[in-house]
Protein backbone atom coordinates (compact mmCIF):
# COMPACT_ATOMS: atom_id res chain seq x y z
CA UNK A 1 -105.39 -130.24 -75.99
CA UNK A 2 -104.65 -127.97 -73.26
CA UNK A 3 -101.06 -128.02 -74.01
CA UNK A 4 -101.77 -126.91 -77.66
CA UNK A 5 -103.33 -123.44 -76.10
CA UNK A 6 -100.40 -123.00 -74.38
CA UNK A 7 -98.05 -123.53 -76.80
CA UNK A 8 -100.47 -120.96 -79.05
CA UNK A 9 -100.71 -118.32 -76.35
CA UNK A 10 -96.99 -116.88 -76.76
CA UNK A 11 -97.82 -116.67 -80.73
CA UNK A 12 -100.26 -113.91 -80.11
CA UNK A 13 -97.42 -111.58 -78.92
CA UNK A 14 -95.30 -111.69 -82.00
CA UNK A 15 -95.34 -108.80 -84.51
CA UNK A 16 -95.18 -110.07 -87.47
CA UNK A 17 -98.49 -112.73 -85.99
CA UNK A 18 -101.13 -111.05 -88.09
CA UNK A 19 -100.13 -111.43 -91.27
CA UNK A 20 -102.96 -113.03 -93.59
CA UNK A 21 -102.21 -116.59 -92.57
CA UNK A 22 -101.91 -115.74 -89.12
CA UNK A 23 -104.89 -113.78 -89.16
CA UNK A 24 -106.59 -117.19 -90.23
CA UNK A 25 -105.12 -119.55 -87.47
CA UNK A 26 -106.02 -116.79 -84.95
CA UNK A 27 -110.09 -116.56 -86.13
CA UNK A 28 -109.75 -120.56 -85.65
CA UNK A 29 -108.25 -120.44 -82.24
CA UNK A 30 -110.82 -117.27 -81.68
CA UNK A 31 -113.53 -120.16 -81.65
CA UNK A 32 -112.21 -121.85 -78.66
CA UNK A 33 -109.96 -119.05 -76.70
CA UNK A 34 -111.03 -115.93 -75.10
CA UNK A 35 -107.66 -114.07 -75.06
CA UNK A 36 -107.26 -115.01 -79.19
CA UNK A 37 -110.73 -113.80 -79.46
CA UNK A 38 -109.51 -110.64 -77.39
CA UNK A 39 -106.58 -110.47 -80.09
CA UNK A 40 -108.64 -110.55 -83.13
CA UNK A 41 -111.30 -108.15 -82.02
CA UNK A 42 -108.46 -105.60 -81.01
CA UNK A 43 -107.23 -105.78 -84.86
CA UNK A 44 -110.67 -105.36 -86.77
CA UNK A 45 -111.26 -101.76 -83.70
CA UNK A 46 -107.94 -100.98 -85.14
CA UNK A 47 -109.62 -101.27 -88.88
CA UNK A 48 -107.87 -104.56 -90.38
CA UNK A 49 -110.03 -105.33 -92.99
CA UNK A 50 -108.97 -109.35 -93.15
CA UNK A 51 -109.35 -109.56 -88.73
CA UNK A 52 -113.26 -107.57 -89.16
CA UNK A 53 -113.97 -110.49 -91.81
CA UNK A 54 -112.61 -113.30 -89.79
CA UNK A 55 -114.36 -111.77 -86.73
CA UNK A 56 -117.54 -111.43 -88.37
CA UNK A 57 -117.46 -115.48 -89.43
CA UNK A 58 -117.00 -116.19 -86.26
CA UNK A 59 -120.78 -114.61 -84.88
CA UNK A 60 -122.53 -115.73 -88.65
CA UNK A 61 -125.23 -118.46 -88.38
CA UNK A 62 -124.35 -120.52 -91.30
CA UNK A 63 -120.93 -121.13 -90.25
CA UNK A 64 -121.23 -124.12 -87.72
CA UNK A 65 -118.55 -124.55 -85.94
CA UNK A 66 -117.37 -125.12 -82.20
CA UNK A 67 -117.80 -121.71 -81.54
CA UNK A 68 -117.50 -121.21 -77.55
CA UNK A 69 -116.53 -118.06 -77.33
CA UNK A 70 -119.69 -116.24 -79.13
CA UNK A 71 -123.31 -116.30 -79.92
CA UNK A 72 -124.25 -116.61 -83.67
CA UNK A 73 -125.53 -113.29 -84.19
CA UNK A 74 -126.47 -112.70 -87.92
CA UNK A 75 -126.58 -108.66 -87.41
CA UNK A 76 -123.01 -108.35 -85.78
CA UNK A 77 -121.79 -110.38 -88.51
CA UNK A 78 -122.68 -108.22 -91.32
CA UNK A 79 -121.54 -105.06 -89.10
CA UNK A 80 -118.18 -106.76 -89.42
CA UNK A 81 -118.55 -107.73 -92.87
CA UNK A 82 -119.47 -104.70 -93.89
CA UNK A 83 -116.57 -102.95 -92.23
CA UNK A 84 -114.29 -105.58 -93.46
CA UNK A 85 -116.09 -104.51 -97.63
CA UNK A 86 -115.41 -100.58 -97.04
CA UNK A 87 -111.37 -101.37 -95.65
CA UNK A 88 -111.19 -103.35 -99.25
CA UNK A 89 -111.72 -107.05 -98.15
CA UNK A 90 -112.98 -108.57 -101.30
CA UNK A 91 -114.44 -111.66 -99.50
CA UNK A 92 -116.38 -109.38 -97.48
CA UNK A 93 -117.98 -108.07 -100.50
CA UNK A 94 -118.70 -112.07 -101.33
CA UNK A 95 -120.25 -112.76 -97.85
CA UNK A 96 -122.55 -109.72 -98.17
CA UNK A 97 -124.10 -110.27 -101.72
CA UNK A 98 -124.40 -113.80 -100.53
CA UNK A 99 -126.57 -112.62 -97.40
CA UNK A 100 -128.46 -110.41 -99.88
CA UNK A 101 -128.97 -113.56 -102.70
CA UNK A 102 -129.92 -115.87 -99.89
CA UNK A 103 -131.38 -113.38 -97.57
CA UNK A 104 -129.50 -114.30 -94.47
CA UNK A 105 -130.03 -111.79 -91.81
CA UNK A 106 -130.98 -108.74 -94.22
CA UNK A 107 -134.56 -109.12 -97.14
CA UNK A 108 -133.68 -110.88 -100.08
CA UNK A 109 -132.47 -108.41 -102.82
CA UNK A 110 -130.78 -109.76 -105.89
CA UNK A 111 -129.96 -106.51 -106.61
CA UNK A 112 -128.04 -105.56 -103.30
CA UNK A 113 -126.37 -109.09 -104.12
CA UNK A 114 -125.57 -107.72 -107.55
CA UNK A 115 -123.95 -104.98 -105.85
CA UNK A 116 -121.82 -106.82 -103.75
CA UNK A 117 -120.60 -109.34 -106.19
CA UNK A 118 -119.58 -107.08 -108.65
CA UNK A 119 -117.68 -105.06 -105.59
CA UNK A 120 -115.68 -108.52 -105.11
CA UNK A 121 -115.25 -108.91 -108.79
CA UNK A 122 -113.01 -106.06 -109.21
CA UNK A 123 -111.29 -106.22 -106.12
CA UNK A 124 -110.40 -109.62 -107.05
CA UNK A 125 -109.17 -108.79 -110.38
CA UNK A 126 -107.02 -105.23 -108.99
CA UNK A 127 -105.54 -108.32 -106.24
CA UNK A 128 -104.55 -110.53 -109.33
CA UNK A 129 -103.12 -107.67 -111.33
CA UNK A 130 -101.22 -106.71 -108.33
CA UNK A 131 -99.71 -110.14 -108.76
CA UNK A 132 -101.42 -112.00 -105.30
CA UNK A 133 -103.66 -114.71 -106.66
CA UNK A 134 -106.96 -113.59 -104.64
CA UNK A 135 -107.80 -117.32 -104.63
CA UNK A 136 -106.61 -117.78 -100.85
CA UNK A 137 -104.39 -116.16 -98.95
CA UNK A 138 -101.04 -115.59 -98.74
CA UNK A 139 -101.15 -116.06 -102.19
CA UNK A 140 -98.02 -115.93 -104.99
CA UNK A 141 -97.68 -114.20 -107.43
CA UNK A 142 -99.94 -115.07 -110.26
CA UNK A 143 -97.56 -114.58 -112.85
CA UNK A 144 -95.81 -118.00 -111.74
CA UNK A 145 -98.58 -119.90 -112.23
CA UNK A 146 -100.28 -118.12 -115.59
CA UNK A 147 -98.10 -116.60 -117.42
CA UNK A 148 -99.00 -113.28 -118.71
CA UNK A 149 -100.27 -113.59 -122.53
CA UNK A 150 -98.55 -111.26 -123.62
């Protein structure tokens, strides 16, 4: 295992590291490793919308994981979320009307929830028209999978 972390550490310096897949492998190796946490948080101060989600994830309560690096914290996870909503992230905008439907960490409001979902709704639709297929990341085009009907 050690030797895994090792081989990951040099990763963290590349450039081109934090693209949207990257972003991903780094939250997961954020759960275990201090300097990847150190990473990520240094991308969501610098406003990436995908690295505020991922580090928000990473202090929700629901998420169980092997989280050693920080304390489930149900208010700094929405502060990230909701930075991650306002830079465009439209998962953000899911995570948040699902706090609001379920009432995890903020009052119940199906109306906030409302809010949030519809936020991710069209975000998700201006991602597919843009041609990325908003279903995960690092997604292709749409247009090879569904042809457009017209």
């Amino acid at each position: 295992m050690r030797t895994r972390w090792l081989l990951l550490v040099p990763l963290l310096a590349l450039p081109g590291w934090a693209g949207a897949t990257g972003l991903e492998a780094l939250r997961n190796a954020a759960e275990q490793s201090p300097q990847a946490l150190a990473r990520l948080r240094n991308l969501a101060e610098q406003g990436n919308a995908r690295a505020e989600l991922y580090l928000g994830t990473l202090y929700a309560p629901p998420i169980v994981k092997n989280e050693r690096t920080v304390g489930k914290d149900a208010a700094t996870a929405l502060a990230w979320y909701r930075r991650a909503a306002q830079g465009g992230c439209a998962r953000a905008d899911f995570d948040l009307g699902l706090a609001y439907e379920e009432g995890m960490g903020v009052p119940k409001s199906p109306a906030m929830a409302r809010h949030y979902f519809a936020r991710m709704a069209a975000l998700a639709r201006q991602e597919a028209v843009a041609g990325s297929s908003g279903a995960r990341e690092g997604g292709l085009p749409y247009k090879q999978y569904w042809p457009h009907p017209n």
